[in-house]
PDB file of N, CA and C in Angstrom:
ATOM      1  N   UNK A   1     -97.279-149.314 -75.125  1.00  0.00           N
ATOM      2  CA  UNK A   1     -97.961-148.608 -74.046  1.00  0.00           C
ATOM      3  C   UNK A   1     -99.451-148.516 -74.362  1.00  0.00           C
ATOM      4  N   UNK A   2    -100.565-148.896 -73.201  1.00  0.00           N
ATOM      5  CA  UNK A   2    -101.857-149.085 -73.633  1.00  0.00           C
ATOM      6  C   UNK A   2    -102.118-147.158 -73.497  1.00  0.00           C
ATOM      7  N   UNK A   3    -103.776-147.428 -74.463  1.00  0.00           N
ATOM      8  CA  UNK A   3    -104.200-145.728 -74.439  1.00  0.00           C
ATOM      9  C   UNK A   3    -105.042-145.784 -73.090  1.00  0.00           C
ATOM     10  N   UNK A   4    -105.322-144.745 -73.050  1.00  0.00           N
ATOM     11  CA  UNK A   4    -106.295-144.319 -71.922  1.00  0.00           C
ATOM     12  C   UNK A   4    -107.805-144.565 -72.427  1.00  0.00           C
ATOM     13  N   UNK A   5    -108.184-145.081 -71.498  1.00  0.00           N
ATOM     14  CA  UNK A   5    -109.898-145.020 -72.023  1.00  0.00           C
ATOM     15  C   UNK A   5    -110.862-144.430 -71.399  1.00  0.00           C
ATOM     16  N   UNK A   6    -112.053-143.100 -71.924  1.00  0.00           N
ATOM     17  CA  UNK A   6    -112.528-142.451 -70.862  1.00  0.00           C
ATOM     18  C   UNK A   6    -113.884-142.328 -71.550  1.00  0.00           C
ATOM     19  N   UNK A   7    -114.860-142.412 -70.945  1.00  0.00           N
ATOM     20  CA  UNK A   7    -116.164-142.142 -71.197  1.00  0.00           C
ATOM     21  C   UNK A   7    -116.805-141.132 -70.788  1.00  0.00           C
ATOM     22  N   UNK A   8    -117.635-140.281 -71.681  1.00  0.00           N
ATOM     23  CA  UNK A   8    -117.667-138.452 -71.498  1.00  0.00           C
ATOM     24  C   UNK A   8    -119.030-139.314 -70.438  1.00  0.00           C
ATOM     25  N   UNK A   9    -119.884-138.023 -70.182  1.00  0.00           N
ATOM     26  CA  UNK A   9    -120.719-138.392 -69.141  1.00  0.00           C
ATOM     27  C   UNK A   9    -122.153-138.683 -69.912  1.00  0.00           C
ATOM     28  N   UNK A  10    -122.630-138.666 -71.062  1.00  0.00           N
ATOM     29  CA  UNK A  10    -123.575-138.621 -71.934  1.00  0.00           C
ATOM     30  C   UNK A  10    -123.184-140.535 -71.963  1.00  0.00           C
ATOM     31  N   UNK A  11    -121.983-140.848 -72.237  1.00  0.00           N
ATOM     32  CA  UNK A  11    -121.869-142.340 -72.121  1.00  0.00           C
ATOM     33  C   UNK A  11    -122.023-143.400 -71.251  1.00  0.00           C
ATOM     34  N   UNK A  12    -121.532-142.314 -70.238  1.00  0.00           N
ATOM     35  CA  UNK A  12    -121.561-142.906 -68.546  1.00  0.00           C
ATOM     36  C   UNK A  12    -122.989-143.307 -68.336  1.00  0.00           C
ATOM     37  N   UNK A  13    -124.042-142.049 -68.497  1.00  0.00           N
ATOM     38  CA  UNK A  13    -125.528-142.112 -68.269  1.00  0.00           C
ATOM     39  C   UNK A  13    -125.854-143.203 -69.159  1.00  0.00           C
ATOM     40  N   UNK A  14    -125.851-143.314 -70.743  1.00  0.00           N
ATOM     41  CA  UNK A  14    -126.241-144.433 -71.672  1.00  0.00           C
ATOM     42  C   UNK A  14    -126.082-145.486 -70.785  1.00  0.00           C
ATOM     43  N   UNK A  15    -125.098-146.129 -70.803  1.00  0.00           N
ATOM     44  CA  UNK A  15    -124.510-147.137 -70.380  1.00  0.00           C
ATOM     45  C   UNK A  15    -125.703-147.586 -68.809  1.00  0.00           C
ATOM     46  N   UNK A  16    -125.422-146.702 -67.979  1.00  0.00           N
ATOM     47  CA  UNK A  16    -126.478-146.930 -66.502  1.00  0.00           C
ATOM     48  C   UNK A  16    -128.226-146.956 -66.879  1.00  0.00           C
ATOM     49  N   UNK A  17    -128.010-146.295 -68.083  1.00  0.00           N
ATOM     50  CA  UNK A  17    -129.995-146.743 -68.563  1.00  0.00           C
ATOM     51  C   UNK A  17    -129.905-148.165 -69.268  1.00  0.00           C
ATOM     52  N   UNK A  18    -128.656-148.580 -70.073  1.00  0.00           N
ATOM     53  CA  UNK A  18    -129.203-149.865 -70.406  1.00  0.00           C
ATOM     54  C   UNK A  18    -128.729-150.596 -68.728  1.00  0.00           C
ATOM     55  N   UNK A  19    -127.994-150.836 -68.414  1.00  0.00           N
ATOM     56  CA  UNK A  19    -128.030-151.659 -66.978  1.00  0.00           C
ATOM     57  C   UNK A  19    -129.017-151.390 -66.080  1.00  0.00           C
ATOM     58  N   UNK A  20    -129.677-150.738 -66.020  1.00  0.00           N
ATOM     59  CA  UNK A  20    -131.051-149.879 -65.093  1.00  0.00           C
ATOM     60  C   UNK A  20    -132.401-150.940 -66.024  1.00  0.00           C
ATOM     61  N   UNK A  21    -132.459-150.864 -66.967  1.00  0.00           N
ATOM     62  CA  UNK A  21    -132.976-151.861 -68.150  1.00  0.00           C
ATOM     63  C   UNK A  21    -132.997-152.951 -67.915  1.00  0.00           C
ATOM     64  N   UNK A  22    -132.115-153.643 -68.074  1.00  0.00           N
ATOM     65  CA  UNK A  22    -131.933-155.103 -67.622  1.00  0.00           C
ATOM     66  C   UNK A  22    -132.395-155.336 -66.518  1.00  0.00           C
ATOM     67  N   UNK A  23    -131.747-154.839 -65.269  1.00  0.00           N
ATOM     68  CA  UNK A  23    -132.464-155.073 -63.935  1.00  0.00           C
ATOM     69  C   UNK A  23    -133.876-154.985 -63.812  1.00  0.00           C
ATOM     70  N   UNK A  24    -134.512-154.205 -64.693  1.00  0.00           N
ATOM     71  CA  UNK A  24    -136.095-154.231 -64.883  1.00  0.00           C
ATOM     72  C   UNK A  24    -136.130-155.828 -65.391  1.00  0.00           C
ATOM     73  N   UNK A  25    -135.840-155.723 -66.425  1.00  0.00           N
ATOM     74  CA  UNK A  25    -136.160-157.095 -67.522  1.00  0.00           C
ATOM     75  C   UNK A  25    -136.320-158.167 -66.665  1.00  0.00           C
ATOM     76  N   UNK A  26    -134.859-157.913 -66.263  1.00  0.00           N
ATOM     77  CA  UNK A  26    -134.607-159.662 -65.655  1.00  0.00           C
ATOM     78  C   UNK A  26    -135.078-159.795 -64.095  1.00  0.00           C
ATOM     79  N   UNK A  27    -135.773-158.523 -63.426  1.00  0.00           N
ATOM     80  CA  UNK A  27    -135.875-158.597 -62.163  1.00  0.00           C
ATOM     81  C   UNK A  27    -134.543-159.095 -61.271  1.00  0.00           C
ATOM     82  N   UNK A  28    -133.495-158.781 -61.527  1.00  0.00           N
ATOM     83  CA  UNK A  28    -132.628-159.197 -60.992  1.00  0.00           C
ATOM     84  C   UNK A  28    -131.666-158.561 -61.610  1.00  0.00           C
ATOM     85  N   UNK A  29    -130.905-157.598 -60.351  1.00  0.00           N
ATOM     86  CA  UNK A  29    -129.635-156.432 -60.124  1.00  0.00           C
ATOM     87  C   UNK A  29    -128.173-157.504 -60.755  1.00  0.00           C
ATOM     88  N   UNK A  30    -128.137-159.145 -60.366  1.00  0.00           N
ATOM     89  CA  UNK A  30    -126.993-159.717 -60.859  1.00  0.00           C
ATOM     90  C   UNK A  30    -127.173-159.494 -62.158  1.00  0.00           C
ATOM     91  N   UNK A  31    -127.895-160.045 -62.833  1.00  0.00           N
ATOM     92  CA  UNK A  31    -128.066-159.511 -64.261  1.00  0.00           C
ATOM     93  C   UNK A  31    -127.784-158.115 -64.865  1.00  0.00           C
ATOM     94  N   UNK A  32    -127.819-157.247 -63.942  1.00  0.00           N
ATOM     95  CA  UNK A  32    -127.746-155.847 -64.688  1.00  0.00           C
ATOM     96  C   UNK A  32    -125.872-155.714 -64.609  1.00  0.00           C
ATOM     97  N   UNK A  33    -126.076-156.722 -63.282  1.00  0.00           N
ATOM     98  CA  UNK A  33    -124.192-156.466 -63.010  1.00  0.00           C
ATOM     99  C   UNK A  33    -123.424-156.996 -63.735  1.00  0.00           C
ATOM    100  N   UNK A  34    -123.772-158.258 -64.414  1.00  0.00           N
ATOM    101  CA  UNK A  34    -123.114-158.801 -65.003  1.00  0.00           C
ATOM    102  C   UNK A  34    -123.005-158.643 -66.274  1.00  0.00           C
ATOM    103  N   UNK A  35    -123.970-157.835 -66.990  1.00  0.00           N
ATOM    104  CA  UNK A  35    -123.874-157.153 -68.086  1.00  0.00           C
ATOM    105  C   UNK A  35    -123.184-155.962 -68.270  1.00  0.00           C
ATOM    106  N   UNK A  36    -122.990-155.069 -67.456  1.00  0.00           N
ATOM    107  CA  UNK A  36    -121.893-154.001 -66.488  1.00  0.00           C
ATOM    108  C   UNK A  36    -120.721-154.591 -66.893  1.00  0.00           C
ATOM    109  N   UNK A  37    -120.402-155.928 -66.097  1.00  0.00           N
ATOM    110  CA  UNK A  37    -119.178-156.404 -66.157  1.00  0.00           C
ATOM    111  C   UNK A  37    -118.444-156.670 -67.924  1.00  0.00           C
ATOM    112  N   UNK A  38    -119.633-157.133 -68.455  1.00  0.00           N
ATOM    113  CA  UNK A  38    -118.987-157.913 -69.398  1.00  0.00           C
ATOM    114  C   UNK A  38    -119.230-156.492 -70.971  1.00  0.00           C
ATOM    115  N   UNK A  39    -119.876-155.594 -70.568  1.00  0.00           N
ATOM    116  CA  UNK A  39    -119.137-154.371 -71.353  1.00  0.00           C
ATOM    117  C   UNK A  39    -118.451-153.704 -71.420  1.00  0.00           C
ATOM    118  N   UNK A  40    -118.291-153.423 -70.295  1.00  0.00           N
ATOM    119  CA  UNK A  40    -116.616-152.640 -69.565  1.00  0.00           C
ATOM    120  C   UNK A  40    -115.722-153.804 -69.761  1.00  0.00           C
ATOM    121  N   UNK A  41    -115.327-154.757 -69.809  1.00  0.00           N
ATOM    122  CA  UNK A  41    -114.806-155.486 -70.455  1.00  0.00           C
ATOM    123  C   UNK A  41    -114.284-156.033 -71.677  1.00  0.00           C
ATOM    124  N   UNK A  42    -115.199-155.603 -72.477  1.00  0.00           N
ATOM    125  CA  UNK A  42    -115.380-155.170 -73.828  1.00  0.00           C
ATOM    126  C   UNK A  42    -114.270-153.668 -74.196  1.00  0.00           C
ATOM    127  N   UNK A  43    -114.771-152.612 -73.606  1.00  0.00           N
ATOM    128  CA  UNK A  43    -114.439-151.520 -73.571  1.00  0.00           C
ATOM    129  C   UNK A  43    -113.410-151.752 -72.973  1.00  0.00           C
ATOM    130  N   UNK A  44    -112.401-152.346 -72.313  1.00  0.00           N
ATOM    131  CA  UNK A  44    -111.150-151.711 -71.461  1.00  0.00           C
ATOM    132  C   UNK A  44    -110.565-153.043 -72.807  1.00  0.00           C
ATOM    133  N   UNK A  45    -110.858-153.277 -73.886  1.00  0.00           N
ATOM    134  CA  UNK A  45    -109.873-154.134 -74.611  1.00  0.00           C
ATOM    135  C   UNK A  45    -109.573-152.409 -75.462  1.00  0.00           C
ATOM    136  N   UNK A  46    -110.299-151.690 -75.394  1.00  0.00           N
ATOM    137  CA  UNK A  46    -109.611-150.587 -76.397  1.00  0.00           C
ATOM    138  C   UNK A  46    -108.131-150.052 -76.054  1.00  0.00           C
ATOM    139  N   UNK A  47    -107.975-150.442 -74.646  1.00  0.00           N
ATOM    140  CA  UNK A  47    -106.635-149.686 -74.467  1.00  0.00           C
ATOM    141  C   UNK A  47    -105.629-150.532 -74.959  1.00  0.00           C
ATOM    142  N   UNK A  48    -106.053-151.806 -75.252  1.00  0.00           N
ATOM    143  CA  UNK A  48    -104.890-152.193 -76.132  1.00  0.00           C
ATOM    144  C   UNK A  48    -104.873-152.877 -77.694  1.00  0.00           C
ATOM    145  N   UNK A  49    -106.065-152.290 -78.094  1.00  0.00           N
ATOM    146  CA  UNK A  49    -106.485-152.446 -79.620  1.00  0.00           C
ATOM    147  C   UNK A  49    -107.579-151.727 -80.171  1.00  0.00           C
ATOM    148  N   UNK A  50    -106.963-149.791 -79.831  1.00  0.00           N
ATOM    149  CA  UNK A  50    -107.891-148.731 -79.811  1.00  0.00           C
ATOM    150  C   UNK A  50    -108.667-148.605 -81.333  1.00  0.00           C
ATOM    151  N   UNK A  51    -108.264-149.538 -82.429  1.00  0.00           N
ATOM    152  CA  UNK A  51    -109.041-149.370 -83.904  1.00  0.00           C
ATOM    153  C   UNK A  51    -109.205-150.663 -84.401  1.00  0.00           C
ATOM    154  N   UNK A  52    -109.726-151.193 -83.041  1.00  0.00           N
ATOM    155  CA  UNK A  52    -110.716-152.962 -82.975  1.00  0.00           C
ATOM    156  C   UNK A  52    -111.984-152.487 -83.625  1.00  0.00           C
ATOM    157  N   UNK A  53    -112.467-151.364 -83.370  1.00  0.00           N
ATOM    158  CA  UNK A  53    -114.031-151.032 -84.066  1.00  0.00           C
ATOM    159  C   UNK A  53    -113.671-151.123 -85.313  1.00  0.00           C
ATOM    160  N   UNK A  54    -115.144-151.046 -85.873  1.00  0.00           N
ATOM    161  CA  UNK A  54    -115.683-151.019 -87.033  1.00  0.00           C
ATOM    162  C   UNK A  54    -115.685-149.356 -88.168  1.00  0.00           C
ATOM    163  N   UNK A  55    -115.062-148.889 -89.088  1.00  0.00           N
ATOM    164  CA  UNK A  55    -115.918-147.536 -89.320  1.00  0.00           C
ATOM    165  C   UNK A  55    -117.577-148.022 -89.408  1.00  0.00           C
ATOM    166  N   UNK A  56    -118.082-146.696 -88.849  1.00  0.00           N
ATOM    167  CA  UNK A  56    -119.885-146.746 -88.677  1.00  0.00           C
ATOM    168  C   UNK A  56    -120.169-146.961 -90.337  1.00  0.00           C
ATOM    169  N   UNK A  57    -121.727-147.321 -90.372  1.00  0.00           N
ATOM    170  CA  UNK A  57    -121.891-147.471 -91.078  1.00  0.00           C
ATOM    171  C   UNK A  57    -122.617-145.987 -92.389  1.00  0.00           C
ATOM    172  N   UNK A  58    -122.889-145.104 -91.348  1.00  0.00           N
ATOM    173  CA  UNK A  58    -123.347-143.627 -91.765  1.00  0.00           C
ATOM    174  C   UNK A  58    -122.183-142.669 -92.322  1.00  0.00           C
ATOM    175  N   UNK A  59    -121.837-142.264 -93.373  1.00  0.00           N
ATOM    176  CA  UNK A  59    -121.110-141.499 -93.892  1.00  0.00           C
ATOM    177  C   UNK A  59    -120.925-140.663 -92.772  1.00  0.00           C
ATOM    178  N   UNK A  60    -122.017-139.816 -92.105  1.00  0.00           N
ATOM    179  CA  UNK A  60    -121.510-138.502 -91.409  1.00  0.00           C
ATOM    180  C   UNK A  60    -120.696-138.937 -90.202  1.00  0.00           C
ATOM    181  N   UNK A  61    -121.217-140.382 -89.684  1.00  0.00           N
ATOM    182  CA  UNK A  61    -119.730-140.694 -88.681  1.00  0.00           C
ATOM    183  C   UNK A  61    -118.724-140.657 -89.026  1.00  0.00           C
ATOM    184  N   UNK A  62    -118.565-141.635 -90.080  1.00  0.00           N
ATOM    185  CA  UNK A  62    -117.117-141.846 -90.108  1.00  0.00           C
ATOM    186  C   UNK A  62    -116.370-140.324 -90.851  1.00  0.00           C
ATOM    187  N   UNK A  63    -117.084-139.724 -91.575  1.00  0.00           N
ATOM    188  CA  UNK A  63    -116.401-138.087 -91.522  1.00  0.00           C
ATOM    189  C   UNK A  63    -115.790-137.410 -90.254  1.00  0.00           C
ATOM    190  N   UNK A  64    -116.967-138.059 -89.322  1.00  0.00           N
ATOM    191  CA  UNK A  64    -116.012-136.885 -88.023  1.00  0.00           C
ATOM    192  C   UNK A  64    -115.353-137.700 -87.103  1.00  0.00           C
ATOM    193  N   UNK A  65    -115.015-139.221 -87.850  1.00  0.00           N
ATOM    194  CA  UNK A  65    -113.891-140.165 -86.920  1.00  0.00           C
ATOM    195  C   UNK A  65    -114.446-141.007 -86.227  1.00  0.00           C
ATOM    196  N   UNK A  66    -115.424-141.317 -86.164  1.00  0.00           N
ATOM    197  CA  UNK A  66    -116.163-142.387 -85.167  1.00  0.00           C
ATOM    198  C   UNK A  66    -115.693-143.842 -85.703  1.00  0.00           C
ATOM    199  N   UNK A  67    -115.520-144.507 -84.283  1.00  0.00           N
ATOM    200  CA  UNK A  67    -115.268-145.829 -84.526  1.00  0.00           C
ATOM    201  C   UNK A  67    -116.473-146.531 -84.056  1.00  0.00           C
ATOM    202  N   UNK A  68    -116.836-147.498 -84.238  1.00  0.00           N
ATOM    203  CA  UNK A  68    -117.687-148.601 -83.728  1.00  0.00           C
ATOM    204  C   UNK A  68    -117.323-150.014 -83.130  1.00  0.00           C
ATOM    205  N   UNK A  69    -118.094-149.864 -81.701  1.00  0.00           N
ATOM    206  CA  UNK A  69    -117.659-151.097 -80.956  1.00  0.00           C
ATOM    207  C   UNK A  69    -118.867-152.085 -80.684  1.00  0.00           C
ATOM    208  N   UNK A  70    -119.213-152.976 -81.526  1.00  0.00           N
ATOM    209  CA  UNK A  70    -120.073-154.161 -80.557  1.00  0.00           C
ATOM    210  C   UNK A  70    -120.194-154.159 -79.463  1.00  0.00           C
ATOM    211  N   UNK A  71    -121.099-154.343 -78.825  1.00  0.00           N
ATOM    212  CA  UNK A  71    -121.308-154.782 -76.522  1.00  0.00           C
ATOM    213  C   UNK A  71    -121.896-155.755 -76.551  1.00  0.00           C
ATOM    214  N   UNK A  72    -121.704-157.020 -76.115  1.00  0.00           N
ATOM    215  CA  UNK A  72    -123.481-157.529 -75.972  1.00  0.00           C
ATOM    216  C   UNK A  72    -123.840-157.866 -76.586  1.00  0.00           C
ATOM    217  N   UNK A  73    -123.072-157.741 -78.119  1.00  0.00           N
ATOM    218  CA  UNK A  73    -123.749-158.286 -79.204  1.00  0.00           C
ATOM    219  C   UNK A  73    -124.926-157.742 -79.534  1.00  0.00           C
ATOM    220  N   UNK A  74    -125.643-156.693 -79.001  1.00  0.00           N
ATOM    221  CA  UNK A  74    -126.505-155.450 -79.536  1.00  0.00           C
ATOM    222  C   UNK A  74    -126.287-154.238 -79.242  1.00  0.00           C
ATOM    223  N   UNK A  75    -124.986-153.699 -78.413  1.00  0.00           N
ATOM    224  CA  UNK A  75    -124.986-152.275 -77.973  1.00  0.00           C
ATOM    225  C   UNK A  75    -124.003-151.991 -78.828  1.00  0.00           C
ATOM    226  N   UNK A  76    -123.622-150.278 -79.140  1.00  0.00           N
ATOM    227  CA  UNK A  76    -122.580-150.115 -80.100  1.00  0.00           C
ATOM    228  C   UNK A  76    -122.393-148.662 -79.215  1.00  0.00           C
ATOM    229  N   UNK A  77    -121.157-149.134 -79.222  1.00  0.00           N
ATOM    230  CA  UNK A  77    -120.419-147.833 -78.686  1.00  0.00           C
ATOM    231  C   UNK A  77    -119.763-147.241 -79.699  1.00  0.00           C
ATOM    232  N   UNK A  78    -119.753-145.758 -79.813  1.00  0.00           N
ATOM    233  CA  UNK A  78    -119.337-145.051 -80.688  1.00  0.00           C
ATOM    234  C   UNK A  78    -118.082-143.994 -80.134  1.00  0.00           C
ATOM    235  N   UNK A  79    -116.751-144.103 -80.444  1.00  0.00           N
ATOM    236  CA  UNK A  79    -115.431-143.872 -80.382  1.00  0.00           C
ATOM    237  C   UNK A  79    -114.855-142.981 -81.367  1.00  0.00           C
ATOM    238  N   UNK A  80    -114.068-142.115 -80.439  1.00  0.00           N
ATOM    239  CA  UNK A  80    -112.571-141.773 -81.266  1.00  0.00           C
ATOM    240  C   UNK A  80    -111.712-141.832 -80.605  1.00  0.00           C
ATOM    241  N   UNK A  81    -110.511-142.175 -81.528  1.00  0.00           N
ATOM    242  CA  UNK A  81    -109.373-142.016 -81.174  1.00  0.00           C
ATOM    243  C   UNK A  81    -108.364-141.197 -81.083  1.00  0.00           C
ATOM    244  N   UNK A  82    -107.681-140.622 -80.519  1.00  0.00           N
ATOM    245  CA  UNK A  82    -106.380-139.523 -80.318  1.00  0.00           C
ATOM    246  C   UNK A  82    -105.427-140.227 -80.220  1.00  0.00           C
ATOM    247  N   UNK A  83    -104.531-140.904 -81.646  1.00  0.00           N
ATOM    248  CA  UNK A  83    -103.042-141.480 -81.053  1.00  0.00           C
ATOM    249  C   UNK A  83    -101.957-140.718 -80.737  1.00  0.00           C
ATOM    250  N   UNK A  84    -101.979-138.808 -81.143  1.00  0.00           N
ATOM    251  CA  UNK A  84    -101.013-138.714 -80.460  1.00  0.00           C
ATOM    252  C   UNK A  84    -101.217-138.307 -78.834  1.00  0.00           C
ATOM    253  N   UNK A  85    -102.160-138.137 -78.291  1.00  0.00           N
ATOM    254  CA  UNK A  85    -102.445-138.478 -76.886  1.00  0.00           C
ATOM    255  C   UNK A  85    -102.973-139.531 -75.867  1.00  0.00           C
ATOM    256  N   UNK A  86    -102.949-140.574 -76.936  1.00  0.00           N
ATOM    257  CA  UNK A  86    -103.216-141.958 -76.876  1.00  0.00           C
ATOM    258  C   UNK A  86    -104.443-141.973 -75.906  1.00  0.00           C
ATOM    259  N   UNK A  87    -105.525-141.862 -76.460  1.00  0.00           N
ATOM    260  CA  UNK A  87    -106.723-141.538 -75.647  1.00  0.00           C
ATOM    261  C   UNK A  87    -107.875-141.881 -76.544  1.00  0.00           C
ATOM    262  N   UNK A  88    -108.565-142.747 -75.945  1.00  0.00           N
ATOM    263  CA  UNK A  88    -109.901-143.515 -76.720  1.00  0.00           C
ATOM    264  C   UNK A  88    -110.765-142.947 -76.017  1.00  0.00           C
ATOM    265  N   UNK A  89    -111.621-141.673 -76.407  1.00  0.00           N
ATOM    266  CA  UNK A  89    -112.632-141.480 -75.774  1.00  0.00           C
ATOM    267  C   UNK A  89    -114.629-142.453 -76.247  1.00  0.00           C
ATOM    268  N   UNK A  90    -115.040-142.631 -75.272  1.00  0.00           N
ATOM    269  CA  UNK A  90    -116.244-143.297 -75.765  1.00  0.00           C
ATOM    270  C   UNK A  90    -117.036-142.206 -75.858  1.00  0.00           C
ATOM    271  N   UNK A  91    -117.948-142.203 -76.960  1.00  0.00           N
ATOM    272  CA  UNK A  91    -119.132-140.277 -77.157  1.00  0.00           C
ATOM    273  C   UNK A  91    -120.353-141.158 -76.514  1.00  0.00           C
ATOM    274  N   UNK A  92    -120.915-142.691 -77.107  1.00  0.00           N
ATOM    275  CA  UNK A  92    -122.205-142.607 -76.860  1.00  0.00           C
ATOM    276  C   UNK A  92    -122.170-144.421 -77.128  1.00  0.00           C
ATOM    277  N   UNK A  93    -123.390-144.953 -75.990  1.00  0.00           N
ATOM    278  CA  UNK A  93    -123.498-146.426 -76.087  1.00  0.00           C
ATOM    279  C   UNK A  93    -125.054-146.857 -76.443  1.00  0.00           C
ATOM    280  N   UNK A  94    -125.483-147.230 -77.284  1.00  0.00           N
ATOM    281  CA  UNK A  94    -126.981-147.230 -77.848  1.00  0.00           C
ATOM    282  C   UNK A  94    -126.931-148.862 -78.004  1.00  0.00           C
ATOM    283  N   UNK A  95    -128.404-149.184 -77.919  1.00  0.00           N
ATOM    284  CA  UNK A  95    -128.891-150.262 -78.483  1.00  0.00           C
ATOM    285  C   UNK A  95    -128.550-150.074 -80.211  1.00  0.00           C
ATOM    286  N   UNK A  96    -127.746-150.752 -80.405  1.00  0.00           N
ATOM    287  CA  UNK A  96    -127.922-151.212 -82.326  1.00  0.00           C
ATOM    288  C   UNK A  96    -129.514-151.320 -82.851  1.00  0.00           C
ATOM    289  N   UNK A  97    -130.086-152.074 -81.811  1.00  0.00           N
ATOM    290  CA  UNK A  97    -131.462-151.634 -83.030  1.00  0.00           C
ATOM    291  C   UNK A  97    -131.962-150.159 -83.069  1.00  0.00           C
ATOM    292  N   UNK A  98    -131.901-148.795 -82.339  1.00  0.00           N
ATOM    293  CA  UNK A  98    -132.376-147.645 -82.490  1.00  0.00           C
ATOM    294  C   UNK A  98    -132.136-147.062 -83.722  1.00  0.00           C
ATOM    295  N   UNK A  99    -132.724-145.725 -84.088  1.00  0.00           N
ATOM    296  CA  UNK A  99    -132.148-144.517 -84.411  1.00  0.00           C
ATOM    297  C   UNK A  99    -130.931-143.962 -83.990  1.00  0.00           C
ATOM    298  N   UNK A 100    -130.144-144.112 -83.873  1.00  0.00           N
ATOM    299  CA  UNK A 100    -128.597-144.073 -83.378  1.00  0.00           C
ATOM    300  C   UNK A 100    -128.291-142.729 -83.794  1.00  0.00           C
ATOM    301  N   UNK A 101    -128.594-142.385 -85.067  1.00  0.00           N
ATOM    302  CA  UNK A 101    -127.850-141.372 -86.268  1.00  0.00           C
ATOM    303  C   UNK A 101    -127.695-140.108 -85.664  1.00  0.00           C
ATOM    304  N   UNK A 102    -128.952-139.981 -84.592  1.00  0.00           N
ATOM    305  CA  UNK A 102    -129.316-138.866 -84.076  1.00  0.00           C
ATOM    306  C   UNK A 102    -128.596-138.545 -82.673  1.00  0.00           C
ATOM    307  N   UNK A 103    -128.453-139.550 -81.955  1.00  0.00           N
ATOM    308  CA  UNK A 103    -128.259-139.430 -80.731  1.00  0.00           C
ATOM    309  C   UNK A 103    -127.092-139.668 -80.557  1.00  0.00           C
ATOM    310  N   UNK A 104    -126.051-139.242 -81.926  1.00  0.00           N
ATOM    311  CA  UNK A 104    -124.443-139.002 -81.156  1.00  0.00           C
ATOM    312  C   UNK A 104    -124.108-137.858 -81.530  1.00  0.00           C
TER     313      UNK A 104
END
Protein backbone atom coordinates (compact mmCIF):
# COMPACT_ATOMS: atom_id res chain seq x y z
CA UNK A 1 0.00 0.00 0.00
CA UNK A 2 1.55 3.42 -1.21
CA UNK A 3 2.01 6.35 1.73
CA UNK A 4 0.36 9.49 1.45
CA UNK A 5 2.29 12.41 0.33
CA UNK A 6 1.55 15.98 1.61
CA UNK A 7 3.31 19.19 1.48
CA UNK A 8 2.87 21.65 4.60
CA UNK A 9 2.26 25.14 3.07
CA UNK A 10 5.89 26.67 3.75
CA UNK A 11 6.66 23.87 0.87
CA UNK A 12 3.80 24.57 -1.26
CA UNK A 13 5.03 28.43 -1.31
CA UNK A 14 8.98 27.18 -1.83
CA UNK A 15 8.15 25.17 -4.53
CA UNK A 16 5.76 28.25 -6.47
CA UNK A 17 8.93 30.75 -5.88
CA UNK A 18 11.24 28.40 -7.60
CA UNK A 19 8.57 27.89 -10.60
CA UNK A 20 7.70 31.77 -10.40
CA UNK A 21 11.78 31.81 -10.98
CA UNK A 22 12.08 29.98 -13.89
CA UNK A 23 9.28 31.66 -15.68
CA UNK A 24 11.35 34.85 -15.06
CA UNK A 25 14.59 33.09 -16.31
CA UNK A 26 13.32 31.47 -19.18
CA UNK A 27 10.62 34.08 -20.10
CA UNK A 28 8.45 31.40 -20.67
CA UNK A 29 5.41 29.95 -18.22
CA UNK A 30 6.05 26.28 -20.32
CA UNK A 31 9.24 26.19 -18.70
CA UNK A 32 8.10 26.99 -15.27
CA UNK A 33 5.39 24.18 -16.05
CA UNK A 34 7.40 21.80 -16.98
CA UNK A 35 9.66 22.02 -14.21
CA UNK A 36 6.32 21.84 -11.92
CA UNK A 37 5.74 18.74 -13.75
CA UNK A 38 8.86 17.01 -13.50
CA UNK A 39 9.23 17.69 -9.53
CA UNK A 40 6.02 16.62 -8.48
CA UNK A 41 7.00 13.78 -10.25
CA UNK A 42 9.90 13.29 -8.48
CA UNK A 43 7.94 13.76 -5.28
CA UNK A 44 4.83 11.48 -5.94
CA UNK A 45 7.74 8.51 -6.36
CA UNK A 46 7.78 8.88 -2.40
CA UNK A 47 4.56 7.18 -2.07
CA UNK A 48 6.08 4.25 -3.20
CA UNK A 49 9.73 4.44 -2.02
CA UNK A 50 9.14 6.86 1.08
CA UNK A 51 13.24 6.33 2.28
CA UNK A 52 14.53 6.92 -1.54
CA UNK A 53 16.18 10.14 0.14
CA UNK A 54 19.33 10.63 1.30
CA UNK A 55 20.04 11.26 5.37
CA UNK A 56 20.97 15.24 5.14
CA UNK A 57 24.08 15.99 5.33
CA UNK A 58 23.88 18.33 8.77
CA UNK A 59 23.86 16.37 11.97
CA UNK A 60 20.90 18.53 13.34
CA UNK A 61 18.68 17.12 10.42
CA UNK A 62 19.12 13.96 10.50
CA UNK A 63 18.59 14.11 14.54
CA UNK A 64 15.11 15.31 13.99
CA UNK A 65 14.47 12.70 10.95
CA UNK A 66 14.85 14.54 7.85
CA UNK A 67 15.19 12.81 4.69
CA UNK A 68 16.62 14.29 1.54
CA UNK A 69 15.25 14.34 -1.93
CA UNK A 70 17.11 15.58 -5.15
CA UNK A 71 14.58 17.79 -7.78
CA UNK A 72 16.09 18.97 -10.76
CA UNK A 73 19.13 17.90 -9.94
CA UNK A 74 19.58 21.18 -7.74
CA UNK A 75 16.47 21.40 -5.49
CA UNK A 76 16.36 19.30 -2.24
CA UNK A 77 13.41 18.61 -0.59
CA UNK A 78 13.56 17.93 2.93
CA UNK A 79 11.15 14.96 4.41
CA UNK A 80 9.85 12.85 7.09
CA UNK A 81 8.45 9.97 7.33
CA UNK A 82 5.52 8.43 9.55
CA UNK A 83 5.37 4.58 8.71
CA UNK A 84 2.98 3.90 11.15
CA UNK A 85 0.59 6.42 9.45
CA UNK A 86 2.20 5.94 6.30
CA UNK A 87 2.58 9.58 5.55
CA UNK A 88 5.58 11.39 3.85
CA UNK A 89 5.27 14.79 4.75
CA UNK A 90 7.52 17.38 2.62
CA UNK A 91 8.82 20.49 5.45
CA UNK A 92 10.79 22.53 2.81
CA UNK A 93 12.12 22.65 -1.07
CA UNK A 94 15.39 24.89 -1.47
CA UNK A 95 17.87 25.36 -4.10
CA UNK A 96 20.94 22.93 -2.97
CA UNK A 97 23.23 25.69 -3.54
CA UNK A 98 21.73 28.01 -0.47
CA UNK A 99 22.06 28.22 3.18
CA UNK A 100 19.48 25.56 3.63
CA UNK A 101 20.53 24.86 7.45
CA UNK A 102 18.46 27.71 8.37
CA UNK A 103 15.46 27.68 6.47
CA UNK A 104 13.97 24.31 7.63
Amino acid sequence: MAYRVERTAQADGQLWDIVLYWVGVRGSVDAGLKLLDSIEAEIRQLADFPDCGAPPRYDALRERGYRVLILAKRYLAFYKVDHERRVVTIHTIVDGRQDYLNLI
